[in-house]
C-alpha atoms as a PDB file:
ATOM      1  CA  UNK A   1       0.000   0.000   0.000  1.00  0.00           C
ATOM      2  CA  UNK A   2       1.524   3.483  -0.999  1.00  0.00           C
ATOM      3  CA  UNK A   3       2.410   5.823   1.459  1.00  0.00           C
ATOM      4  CA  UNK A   4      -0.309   9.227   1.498  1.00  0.00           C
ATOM      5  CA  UNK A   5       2.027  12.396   1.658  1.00  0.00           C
ATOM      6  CA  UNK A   6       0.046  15.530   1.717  1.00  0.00           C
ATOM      7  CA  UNK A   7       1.415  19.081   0.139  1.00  0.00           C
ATOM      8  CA  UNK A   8       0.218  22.022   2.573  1.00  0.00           C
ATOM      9  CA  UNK A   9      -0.834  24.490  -0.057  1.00  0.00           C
ATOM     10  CA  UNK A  10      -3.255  25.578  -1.731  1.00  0.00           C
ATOM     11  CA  UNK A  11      -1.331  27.844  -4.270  1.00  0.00           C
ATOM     12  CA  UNK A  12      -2.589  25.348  -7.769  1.00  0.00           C
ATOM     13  CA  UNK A  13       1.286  26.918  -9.537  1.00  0.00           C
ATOM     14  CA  UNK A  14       3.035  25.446  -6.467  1.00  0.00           C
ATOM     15  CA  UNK A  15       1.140  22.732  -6.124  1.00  0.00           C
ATOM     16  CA  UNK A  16       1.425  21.613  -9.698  1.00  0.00           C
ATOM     17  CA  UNK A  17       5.327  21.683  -9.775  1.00  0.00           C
ATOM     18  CA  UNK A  18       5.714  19.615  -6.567  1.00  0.00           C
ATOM     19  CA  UNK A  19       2.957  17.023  -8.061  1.00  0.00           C
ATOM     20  CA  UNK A  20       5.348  16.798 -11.365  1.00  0.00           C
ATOM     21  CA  UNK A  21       8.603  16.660  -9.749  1.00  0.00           C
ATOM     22  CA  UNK A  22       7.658  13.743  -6.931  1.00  0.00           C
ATOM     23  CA  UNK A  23       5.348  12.086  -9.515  1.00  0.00           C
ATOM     24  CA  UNK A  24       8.059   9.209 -10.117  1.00  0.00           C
ATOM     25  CA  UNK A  25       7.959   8.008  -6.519  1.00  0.00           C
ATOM     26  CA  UNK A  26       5.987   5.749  -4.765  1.00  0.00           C
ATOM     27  CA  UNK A  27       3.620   7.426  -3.111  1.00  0.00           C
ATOM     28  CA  UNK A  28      -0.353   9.007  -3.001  1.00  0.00           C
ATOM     29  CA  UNK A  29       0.167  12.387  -3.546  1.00  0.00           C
ATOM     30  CA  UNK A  30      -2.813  14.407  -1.671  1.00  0.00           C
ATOM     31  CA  UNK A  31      -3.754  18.039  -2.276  1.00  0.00           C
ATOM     32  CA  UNK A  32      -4.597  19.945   0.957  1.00  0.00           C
ATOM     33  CA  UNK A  33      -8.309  20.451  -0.652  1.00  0.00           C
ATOM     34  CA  UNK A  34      -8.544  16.456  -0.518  1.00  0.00           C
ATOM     35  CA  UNK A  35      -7.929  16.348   3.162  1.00  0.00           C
ATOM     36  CA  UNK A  36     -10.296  16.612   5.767  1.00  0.00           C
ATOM     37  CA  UNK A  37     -10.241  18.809   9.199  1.00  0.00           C
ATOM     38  CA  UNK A  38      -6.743  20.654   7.301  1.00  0.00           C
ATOM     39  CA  UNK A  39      -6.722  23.579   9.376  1.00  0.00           C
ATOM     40  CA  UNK A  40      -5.341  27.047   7.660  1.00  0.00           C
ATOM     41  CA  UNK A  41      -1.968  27.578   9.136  1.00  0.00           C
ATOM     42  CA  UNK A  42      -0.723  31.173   9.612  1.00  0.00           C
ATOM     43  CA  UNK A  43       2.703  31.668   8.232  1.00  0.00           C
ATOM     44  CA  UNK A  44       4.034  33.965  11.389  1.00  0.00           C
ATOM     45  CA  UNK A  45       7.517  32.579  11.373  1.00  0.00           C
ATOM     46  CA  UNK A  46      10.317  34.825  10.500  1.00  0.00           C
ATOM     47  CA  UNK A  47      12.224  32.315   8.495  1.00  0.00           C
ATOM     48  CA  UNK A  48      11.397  29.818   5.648  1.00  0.00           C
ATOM     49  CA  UNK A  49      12.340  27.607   7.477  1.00  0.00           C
ATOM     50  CA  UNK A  50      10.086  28.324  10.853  1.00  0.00           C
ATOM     51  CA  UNK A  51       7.347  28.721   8.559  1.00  0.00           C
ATOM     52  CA  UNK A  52       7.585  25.796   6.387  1.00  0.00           C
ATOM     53  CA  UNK A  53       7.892  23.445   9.929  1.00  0.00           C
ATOM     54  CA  UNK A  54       5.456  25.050  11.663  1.00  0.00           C
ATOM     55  CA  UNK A  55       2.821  24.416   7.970  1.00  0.00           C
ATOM     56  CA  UNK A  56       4.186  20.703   8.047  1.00  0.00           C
ATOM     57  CA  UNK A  57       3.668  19.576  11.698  1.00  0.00           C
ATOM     58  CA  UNK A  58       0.475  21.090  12.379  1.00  0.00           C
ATOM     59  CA  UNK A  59      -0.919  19.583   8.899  1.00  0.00           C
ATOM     60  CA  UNK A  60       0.749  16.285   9.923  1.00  0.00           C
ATOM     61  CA  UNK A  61      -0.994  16.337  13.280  1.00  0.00           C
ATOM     62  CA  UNK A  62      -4.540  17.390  12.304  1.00  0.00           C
ATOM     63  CA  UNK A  63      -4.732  15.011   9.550  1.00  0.00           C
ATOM     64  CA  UNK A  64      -2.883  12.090  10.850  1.00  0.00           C
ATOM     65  CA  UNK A  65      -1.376  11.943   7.215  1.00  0.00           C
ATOM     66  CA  UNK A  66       2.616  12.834   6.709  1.00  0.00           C
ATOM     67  CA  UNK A  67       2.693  16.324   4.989  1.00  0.00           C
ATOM     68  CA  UNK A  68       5.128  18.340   2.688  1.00  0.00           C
ATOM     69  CA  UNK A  69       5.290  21.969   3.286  1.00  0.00           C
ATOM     70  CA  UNK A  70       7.723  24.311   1.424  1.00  0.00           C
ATOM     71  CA  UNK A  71       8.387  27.982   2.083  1.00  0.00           C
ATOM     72  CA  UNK A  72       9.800  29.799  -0.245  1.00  0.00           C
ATOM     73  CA  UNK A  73      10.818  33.636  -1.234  1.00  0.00           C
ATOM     74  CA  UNK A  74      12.399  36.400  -3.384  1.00  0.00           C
ATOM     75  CA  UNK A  75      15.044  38.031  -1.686  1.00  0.00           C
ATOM     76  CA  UNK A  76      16.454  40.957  -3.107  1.00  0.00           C
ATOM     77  CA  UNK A  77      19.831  42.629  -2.278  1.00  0.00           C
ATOM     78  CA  UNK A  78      18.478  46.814  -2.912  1.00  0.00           C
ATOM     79  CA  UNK A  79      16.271  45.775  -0.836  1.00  0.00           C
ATOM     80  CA  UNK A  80      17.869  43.998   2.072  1.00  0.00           C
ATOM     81  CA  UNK A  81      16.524  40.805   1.295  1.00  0.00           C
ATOM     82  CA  UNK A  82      12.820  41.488   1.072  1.00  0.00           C
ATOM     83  CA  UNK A  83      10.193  40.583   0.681  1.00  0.00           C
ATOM     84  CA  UNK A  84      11.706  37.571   1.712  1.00  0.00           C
ATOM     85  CA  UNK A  85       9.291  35.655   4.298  1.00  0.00           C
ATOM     86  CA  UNK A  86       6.759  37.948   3.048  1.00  0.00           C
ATOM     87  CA  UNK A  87       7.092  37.481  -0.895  1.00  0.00           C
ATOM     88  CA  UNK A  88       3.042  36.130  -1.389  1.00  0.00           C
ATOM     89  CA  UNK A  89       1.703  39.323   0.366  1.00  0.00           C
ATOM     90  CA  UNK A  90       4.112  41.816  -0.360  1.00  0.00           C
ATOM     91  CA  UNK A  91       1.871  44.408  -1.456  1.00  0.00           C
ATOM     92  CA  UNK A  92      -1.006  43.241   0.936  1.00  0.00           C
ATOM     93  CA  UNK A  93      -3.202  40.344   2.164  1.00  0.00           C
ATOM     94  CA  UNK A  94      -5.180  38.714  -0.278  1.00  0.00           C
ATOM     95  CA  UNK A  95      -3.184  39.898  -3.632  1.00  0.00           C
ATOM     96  CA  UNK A  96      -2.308  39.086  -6.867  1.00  0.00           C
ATOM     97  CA  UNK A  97       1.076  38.656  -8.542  1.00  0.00           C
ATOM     98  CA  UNK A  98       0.480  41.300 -10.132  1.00  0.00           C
ATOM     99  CA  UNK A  99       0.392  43.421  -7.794  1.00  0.00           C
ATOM    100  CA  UNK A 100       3.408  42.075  -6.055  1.00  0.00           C
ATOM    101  CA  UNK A 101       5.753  42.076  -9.562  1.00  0.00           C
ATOM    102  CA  UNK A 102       3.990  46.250  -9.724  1.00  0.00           C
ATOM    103  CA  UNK A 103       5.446  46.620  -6.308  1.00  0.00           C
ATOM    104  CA  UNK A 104       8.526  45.176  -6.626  1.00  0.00           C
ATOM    105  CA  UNK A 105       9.195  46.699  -9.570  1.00  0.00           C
ATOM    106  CA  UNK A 106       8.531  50.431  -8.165  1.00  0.00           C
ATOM    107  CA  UNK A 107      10.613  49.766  -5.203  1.00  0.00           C
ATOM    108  CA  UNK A 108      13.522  49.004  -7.190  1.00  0.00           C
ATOM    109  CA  UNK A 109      12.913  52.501  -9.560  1.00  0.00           C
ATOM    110  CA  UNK A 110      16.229  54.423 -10.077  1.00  0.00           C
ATOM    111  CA  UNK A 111      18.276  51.022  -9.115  1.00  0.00           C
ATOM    112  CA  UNK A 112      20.514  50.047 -12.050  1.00  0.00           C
ATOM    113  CA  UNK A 113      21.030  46.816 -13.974  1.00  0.00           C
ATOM    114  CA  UNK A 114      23.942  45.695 -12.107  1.00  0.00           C
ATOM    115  CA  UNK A 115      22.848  46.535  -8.555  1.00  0.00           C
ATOM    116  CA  UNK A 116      19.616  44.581  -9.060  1.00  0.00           C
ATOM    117  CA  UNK A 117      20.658  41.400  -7.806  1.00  0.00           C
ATOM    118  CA  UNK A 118      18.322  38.478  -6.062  1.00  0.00           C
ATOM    119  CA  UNK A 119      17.820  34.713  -5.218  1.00  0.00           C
ATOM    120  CA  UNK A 120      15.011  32.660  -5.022  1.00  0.00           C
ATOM    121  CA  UNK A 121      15.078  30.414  -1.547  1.00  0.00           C
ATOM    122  CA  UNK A 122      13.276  27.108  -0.852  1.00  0.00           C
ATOM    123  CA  UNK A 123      12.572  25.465   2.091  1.00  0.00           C
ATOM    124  CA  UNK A 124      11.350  21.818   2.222  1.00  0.00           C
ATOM    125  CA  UNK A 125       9.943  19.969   5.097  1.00  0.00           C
ATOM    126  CA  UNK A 126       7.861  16.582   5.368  1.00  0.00           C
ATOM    127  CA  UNK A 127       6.899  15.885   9.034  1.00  0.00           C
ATOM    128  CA  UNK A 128       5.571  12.465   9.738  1.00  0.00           C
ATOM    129  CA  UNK A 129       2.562  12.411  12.318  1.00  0.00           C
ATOM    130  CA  UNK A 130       5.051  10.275  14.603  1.00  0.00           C
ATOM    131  CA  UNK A 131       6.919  13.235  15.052  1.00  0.00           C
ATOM    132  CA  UNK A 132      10.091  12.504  12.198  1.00  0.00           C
ATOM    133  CA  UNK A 133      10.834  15.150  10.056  1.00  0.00           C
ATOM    134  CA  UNK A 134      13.667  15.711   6.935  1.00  0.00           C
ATOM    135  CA  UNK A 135      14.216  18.828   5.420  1.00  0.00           C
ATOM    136  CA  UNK A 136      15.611  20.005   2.385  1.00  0.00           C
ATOM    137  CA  UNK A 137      16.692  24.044   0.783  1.00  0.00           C
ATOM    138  CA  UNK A 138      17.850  25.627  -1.924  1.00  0.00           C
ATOM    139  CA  UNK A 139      18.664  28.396  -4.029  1.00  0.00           C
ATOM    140  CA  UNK A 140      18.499  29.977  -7.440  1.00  0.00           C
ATOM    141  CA  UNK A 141      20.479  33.358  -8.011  1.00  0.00           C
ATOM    142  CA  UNK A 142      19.635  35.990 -10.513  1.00  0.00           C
ATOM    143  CA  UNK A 143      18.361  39.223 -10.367  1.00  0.00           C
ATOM    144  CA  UNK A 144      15.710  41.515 -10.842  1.00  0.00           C
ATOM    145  CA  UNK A 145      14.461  42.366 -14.440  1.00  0.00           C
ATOM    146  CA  UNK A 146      13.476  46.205 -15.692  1.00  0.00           C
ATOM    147  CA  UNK A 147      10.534  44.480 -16.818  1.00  0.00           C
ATOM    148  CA  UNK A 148       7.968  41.976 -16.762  1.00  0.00           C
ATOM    149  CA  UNK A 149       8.857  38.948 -19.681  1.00  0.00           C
ATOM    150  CA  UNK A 150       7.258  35.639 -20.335  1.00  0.00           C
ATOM    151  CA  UNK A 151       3.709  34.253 -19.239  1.00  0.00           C
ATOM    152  CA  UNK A 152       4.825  31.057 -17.645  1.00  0.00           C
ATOM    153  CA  UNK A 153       4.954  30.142 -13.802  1.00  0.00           C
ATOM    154  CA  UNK A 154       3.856  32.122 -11.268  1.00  0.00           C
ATOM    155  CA  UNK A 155       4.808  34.701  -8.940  1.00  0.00           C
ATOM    156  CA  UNK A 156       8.323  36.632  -9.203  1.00  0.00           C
ATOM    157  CA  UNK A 157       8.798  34.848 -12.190  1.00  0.00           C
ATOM    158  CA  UNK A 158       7.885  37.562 -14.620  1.00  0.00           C
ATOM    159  CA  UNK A 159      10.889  39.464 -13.621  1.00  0.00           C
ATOM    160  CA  UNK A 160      13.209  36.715 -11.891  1.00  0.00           C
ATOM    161  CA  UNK A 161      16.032  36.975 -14.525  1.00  0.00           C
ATOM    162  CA  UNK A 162      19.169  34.389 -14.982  1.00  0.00           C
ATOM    163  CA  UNK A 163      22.003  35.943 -16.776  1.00  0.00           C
ATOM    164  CA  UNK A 164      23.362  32.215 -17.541  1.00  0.00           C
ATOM    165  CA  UNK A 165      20.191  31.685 -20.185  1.00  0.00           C
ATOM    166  CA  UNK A 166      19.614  35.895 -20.742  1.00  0.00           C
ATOM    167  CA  UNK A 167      15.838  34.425 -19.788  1.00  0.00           C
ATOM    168  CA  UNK A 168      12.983  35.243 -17.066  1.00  0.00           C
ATOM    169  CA  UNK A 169      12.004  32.421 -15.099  1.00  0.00           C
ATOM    170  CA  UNK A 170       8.550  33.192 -16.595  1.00  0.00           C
ATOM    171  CA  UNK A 171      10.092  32.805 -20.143  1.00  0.00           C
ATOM    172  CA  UNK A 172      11.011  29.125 -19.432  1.00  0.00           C
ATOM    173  CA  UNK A 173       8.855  25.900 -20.080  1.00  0.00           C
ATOM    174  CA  UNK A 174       7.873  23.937 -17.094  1.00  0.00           C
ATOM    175  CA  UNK A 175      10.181  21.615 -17.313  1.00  0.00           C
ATOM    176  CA  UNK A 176      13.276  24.004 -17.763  1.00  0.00           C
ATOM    177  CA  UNK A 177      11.994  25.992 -14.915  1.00  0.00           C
ATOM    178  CA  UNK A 178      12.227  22.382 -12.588  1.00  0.00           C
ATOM    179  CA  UNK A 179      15.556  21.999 -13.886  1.00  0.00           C
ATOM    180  CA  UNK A 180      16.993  25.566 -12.534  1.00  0.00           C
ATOM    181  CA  UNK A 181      14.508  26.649  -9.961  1.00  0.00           C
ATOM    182  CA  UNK A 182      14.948  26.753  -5.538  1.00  0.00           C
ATOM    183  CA  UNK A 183      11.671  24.232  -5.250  1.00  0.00           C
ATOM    184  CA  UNK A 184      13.195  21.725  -8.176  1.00  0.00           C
ATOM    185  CA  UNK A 185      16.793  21.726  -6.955  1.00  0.00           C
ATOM    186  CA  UNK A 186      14.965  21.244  -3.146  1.00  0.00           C
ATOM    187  CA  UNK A 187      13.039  18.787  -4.284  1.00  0.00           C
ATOM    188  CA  UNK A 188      15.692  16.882  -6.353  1.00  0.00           C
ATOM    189  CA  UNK A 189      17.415  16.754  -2.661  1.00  0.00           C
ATOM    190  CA  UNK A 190      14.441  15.577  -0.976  1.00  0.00           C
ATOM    191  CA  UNK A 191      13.756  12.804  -3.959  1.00  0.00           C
ATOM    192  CA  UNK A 192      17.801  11.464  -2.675  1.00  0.00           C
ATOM    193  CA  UNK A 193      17.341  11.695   0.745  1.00  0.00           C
ATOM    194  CA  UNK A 194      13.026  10.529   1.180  1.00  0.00           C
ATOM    195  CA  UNK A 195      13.726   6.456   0.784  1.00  0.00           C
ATOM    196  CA  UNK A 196      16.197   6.295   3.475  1.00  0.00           C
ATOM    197  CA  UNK A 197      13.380   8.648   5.499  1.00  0.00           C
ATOM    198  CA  UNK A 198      11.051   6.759   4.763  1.00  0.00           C
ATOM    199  CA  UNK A 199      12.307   3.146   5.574  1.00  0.00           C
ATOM    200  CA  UNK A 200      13.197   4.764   9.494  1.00  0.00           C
ATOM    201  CA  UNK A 201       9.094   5.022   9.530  1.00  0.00           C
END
């Protein structure tokens, strides 16, 4: 019988990539809609990492199911490394990415080309209900575009831009995205490291 491993989020762009990436293992792959008495978590942690633990345990707990929570950010050097931990509401609660890019974007007015460096960060953590955890993170540097480019992903990804390719991480196809971004090369980890996790069960 395959293992049930829940993903605490309810963002469908985040959601998606995880499903793709882990869809090669063994194992029932459970959206949080599916489950039942999932309780919202509020993300008050001040790093990824506190927030992506705190997301994993509780949904672990409540559901009796082991969950896979990620937290993940832009963090921009202009801007002392905000939004970081903030990122999904940087302009306010309940926005769009739109709004967010608009913001970001402003903020960064007047700051030239080569001072407009950022990173992506990722923070992985599945927490079994028996109280075993592994965690995973990783990075993706680039920096921030003049401009919004490319209608693919989600986010920051409009104006994420890797000097490597001279392409926005919105300008990439799903599967080139997996192969550069923080949540693929976090999840790659995780894919090495999960069998050996999962066998201590």
């Amino acid at each position: 019988m395959k293992r049930k491993l829940i993903l605490a989020t309810r963002n469908k762009g985040k959601l998606k990539e995880i499903q793709v990436l882990l869809s090669d293992l063994d194992i029932d792959i459970m959206s949080l809609d599916e489950a039942e008495n999932a309780p919202h978590v509020v993300e008050d942690g001040k790093t990824f990492m506190e927030n992506a633990f705190k997301k994993a345990k509780v949904i672990a707990e409540a559901t009796g199911i082991m969950a896979l929570a990620d937290d993940s950010g832009l963090e921009v050097d202009a801007l002392d490394g905000a939004p970081g931990v903030y990122s999904a509401r940087y302009s306010g609660e309940n926005v769009s990415d739109a709004s967010n890019n608009e913001k970001l974007l402003a903020d960064l007015k007047g700051v030239s080309s080569g001072k407009r460096g950022a990173h992506f960060s990722c923070v992985i953590i599945v927490y079994h209900p028996s109280g075993q955890w592994i965690s995973t993170e990783a990075k993706c540097e680039g920096e921030i575009a003049m401009n919004l480019s490319g209608d693919q992903g989600f986010g920051y990804d409009p104006v994420f831009y890797i000097p490597s390719i001279k392409r926005t991480m919105a300008q990439l196809s799903p599967e080139g995205k997996n192969s550069l971004s923080h949540r693929g090369k976090a999840l790659e980890k995780l894919k090495a490291g999960l069998p050996d996790f999962l066998a201590q069960l």
